[in-house]
C-alpha atoms as a PDB file:
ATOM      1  CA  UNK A   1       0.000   0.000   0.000  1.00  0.00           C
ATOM      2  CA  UNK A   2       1.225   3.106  -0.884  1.00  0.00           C
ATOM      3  CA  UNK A   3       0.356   6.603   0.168  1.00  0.00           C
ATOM      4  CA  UNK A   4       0.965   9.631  -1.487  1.00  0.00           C
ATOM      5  CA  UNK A   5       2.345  12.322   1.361  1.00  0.00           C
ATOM      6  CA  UNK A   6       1.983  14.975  -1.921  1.00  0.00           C
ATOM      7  CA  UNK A   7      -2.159  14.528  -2.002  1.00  0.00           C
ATOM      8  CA  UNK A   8      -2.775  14.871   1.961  1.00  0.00           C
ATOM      9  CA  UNK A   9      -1.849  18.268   2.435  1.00  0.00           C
ATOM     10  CA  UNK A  10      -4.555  19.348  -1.438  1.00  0.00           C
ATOM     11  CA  UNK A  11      -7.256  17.094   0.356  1.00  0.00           C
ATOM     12  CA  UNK A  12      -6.450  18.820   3.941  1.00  0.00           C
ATOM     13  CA  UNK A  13      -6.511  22.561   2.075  1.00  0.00           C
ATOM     14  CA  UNK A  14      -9.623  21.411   0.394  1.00  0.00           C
ATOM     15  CA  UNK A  15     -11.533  20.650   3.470  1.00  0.00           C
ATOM     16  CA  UNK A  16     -11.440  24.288   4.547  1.00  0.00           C
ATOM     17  CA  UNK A  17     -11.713  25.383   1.187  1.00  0.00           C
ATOM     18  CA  UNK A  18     -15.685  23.462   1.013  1.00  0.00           C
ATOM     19  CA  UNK A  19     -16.210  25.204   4.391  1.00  0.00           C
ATOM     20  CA  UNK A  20     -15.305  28.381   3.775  1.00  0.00           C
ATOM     21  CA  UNK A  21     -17.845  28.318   0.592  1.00  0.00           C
ATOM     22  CA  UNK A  22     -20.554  27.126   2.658  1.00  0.00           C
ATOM     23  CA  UNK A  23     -20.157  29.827   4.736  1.00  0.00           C
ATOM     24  CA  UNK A  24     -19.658  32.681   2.317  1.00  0.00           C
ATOM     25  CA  UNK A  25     -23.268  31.270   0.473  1.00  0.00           C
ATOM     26  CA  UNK A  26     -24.818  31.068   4.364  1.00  0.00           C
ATOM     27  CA  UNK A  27     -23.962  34.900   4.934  1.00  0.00           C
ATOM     28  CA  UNK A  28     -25.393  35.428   1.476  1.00  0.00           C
ATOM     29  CA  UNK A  29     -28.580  34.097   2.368  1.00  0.00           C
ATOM     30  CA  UNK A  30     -28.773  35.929   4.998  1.00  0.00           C
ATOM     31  CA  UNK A  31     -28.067  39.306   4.110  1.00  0.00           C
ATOM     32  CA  UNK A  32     -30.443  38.743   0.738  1.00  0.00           C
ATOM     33  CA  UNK A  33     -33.535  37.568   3.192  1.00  0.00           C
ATOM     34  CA  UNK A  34     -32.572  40.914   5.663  1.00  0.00           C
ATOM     35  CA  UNK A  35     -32.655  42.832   2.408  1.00  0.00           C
ATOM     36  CA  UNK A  36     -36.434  41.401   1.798  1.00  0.00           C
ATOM     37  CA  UNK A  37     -37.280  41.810   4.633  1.00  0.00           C
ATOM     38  CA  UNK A  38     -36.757  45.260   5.277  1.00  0.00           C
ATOM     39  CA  UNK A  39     -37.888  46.562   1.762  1.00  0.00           C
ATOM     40  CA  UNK A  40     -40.889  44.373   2.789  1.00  0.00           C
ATOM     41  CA  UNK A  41     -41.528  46.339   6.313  1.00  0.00           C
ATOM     42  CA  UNK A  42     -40.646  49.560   4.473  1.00  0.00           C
ATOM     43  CA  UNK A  43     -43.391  49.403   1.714  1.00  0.00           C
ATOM     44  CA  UNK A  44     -45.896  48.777   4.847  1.00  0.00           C
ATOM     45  CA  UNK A  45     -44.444  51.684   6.819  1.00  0.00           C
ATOM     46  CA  UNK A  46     -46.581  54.116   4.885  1.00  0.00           C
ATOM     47  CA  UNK A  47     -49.806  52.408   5.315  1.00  0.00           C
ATOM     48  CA  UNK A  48     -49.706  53.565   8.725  1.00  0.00           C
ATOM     49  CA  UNK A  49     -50.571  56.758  10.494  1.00  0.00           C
ATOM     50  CA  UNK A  50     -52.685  58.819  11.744  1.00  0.00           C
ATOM     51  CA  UNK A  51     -56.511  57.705  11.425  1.00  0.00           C
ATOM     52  CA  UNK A  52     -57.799  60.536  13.200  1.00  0.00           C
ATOM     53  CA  UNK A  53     -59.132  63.755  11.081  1.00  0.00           C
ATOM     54  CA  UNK A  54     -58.382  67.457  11.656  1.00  0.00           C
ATOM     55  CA  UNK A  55     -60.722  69.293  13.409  1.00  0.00           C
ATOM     56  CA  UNK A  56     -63.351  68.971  16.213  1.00  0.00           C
ATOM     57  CA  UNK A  57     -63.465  65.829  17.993  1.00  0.00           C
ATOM     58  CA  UNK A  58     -65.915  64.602  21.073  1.00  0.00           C
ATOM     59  CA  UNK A  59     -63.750  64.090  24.061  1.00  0.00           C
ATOM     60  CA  UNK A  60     -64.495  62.577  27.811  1.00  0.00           C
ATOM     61  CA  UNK A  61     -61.736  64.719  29.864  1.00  0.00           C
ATOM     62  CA  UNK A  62     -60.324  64.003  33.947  1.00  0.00           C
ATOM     63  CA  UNK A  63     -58.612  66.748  35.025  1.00  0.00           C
ATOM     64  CA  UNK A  64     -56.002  66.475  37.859  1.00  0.00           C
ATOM     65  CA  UNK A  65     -53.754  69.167  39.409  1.00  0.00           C
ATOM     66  CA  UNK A  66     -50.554  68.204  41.074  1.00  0.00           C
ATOM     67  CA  UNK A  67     -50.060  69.672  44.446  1.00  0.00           C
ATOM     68  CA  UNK A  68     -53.961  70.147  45.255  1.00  0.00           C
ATOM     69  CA  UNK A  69     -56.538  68.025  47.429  1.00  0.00           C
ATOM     70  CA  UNK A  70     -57.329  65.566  44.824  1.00  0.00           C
ATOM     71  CA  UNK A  71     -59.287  67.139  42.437  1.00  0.00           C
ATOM     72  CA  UNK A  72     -61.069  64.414  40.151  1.00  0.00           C
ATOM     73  CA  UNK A  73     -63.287  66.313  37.209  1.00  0.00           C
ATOM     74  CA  UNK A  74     -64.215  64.667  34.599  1.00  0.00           C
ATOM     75  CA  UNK A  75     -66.273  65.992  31.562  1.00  0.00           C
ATOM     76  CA  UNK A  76     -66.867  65.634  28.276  1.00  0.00           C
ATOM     77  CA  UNK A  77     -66.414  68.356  25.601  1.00  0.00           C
ATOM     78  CA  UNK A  78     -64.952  68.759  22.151  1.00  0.00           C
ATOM     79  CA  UNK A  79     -61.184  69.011  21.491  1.00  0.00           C
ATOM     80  CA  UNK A  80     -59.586  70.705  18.311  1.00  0.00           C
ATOM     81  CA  UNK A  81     -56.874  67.795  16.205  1.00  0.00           C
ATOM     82  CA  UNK A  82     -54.291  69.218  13.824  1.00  0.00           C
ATOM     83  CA  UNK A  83     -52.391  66.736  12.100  1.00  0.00           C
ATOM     84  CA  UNK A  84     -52.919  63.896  14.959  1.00  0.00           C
ATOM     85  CA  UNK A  85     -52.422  66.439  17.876  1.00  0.00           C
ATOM     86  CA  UNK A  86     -54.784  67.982  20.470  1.00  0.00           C
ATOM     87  CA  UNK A  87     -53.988  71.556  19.799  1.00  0.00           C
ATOM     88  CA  UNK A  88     -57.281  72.828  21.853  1.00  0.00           C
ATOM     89  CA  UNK A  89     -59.703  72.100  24.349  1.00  0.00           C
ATOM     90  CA  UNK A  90     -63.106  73.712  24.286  1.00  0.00           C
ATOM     91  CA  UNK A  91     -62.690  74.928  28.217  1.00  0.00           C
ATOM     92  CA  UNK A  92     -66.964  75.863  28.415  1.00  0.00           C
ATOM     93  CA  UNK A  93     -67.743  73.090  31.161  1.00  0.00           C
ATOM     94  CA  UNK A  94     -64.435  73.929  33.275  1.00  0.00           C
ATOM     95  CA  UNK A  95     -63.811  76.224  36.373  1.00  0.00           C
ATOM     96  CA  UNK A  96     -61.084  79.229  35.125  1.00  0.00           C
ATOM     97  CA  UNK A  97     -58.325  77.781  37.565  1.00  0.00           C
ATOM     98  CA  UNK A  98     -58.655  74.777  35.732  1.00  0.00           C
ATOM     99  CA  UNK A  99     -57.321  76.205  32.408  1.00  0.00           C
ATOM    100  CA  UNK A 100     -53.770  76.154  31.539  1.00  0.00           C
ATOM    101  CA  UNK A 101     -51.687  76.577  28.240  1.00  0.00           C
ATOM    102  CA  UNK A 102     -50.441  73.426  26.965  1.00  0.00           C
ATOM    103  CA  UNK A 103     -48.392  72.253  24.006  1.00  0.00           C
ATOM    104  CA  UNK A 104     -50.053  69.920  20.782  1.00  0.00           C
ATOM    105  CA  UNK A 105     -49.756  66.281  22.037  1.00  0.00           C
ATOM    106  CA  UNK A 106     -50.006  63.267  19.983  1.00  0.00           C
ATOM    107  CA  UNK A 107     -52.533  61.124  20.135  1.00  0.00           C
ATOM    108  CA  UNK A 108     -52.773  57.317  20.633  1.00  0.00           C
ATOM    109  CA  UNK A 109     -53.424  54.830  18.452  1.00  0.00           C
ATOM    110  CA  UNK A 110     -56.369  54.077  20.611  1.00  0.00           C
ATOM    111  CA  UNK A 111     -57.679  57.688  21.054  1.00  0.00           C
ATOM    112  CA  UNK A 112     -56.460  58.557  24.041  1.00  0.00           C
ATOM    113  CA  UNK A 113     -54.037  61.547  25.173  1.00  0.00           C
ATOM    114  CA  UNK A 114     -52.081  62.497  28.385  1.00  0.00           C
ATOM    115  CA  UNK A 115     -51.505  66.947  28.337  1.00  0.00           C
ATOM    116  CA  UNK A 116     -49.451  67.519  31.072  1.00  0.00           C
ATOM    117  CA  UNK A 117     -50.096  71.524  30.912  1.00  0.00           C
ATOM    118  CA  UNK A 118     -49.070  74.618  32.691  1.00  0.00           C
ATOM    119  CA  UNK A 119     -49.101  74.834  36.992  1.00  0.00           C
ATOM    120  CA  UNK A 120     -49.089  71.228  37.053  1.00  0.00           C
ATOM    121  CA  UNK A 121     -52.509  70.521  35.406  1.00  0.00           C
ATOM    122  CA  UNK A 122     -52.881  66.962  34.056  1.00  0.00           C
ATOM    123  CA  UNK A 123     -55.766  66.557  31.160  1.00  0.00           C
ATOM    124  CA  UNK A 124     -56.289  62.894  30.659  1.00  0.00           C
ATOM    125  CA  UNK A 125     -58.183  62.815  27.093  1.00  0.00           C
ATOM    126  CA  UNK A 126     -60.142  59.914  25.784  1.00  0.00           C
ATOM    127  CA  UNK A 127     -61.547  60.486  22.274  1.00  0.00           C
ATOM    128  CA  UNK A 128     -64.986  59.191  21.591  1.00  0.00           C
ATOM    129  CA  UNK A 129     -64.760  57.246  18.346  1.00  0.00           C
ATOM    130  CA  UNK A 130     -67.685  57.201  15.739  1.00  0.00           C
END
């Protein structure tokens, strides 16, 4: 029997030569399936949004202000959305101390907004949907 000390080291070489392949076409498929996957989630990423319309929308409002006896109002009145903000509360049903300035605030998927306002006054909105 006679072995050829020449072949060994090709047939070693080659061993790391398959494995090295395998892994090159493993990272392949997994950077293409990344790729279509993201252009996948960013084609949906427009479909989303806001589903709320400008302008006035019925609202049931709690109205809290830190640093006072608990003060638990609650109300319902109309609120003014801009581009999926409250930007205004219709103040009619609410005692003057009660009204502070506050900033446009996002609202919820589900309809419902926390304004944390001027002098530590804390409307909790909850849209009514249709």
């Amino acid at each position: 029997m006679n072995i050829n000390l020449k072949i060994a080291p090709l047939v070693y070489q080659s061993n790391y030569l398959i494995k090295a392949l395998c892994v090159i076409f493993f990272i392949g498929v997994c950077v293409d399936v990344s790729a279509q996957t993201k252009k996948t989630i960013e084609y949906k990423a427009p479909n989303f949004g806001c589903t709320f319309e400008d302008g006035p929308f019925k609202a049931m409002i709690k109205v809290e202000q830190k640093g006072q006896p608990k003060i638990n109002l609650e109300f319902s009145t109309s609120v003014e959305i801009q581009g999926c903000q409250v930007i205004q509360i219709d103040f009619d049903k609410i005692e003057k101390e009660l009204v502070a300035n506050f900033k446009p605030t996002d609202i919820e998927d589900s309809g419902n907004v926390i304004i944390s306002a001027d002098r530590g006054i804390r409307y909790e909105i909850h849209l009514i949907l249709p």
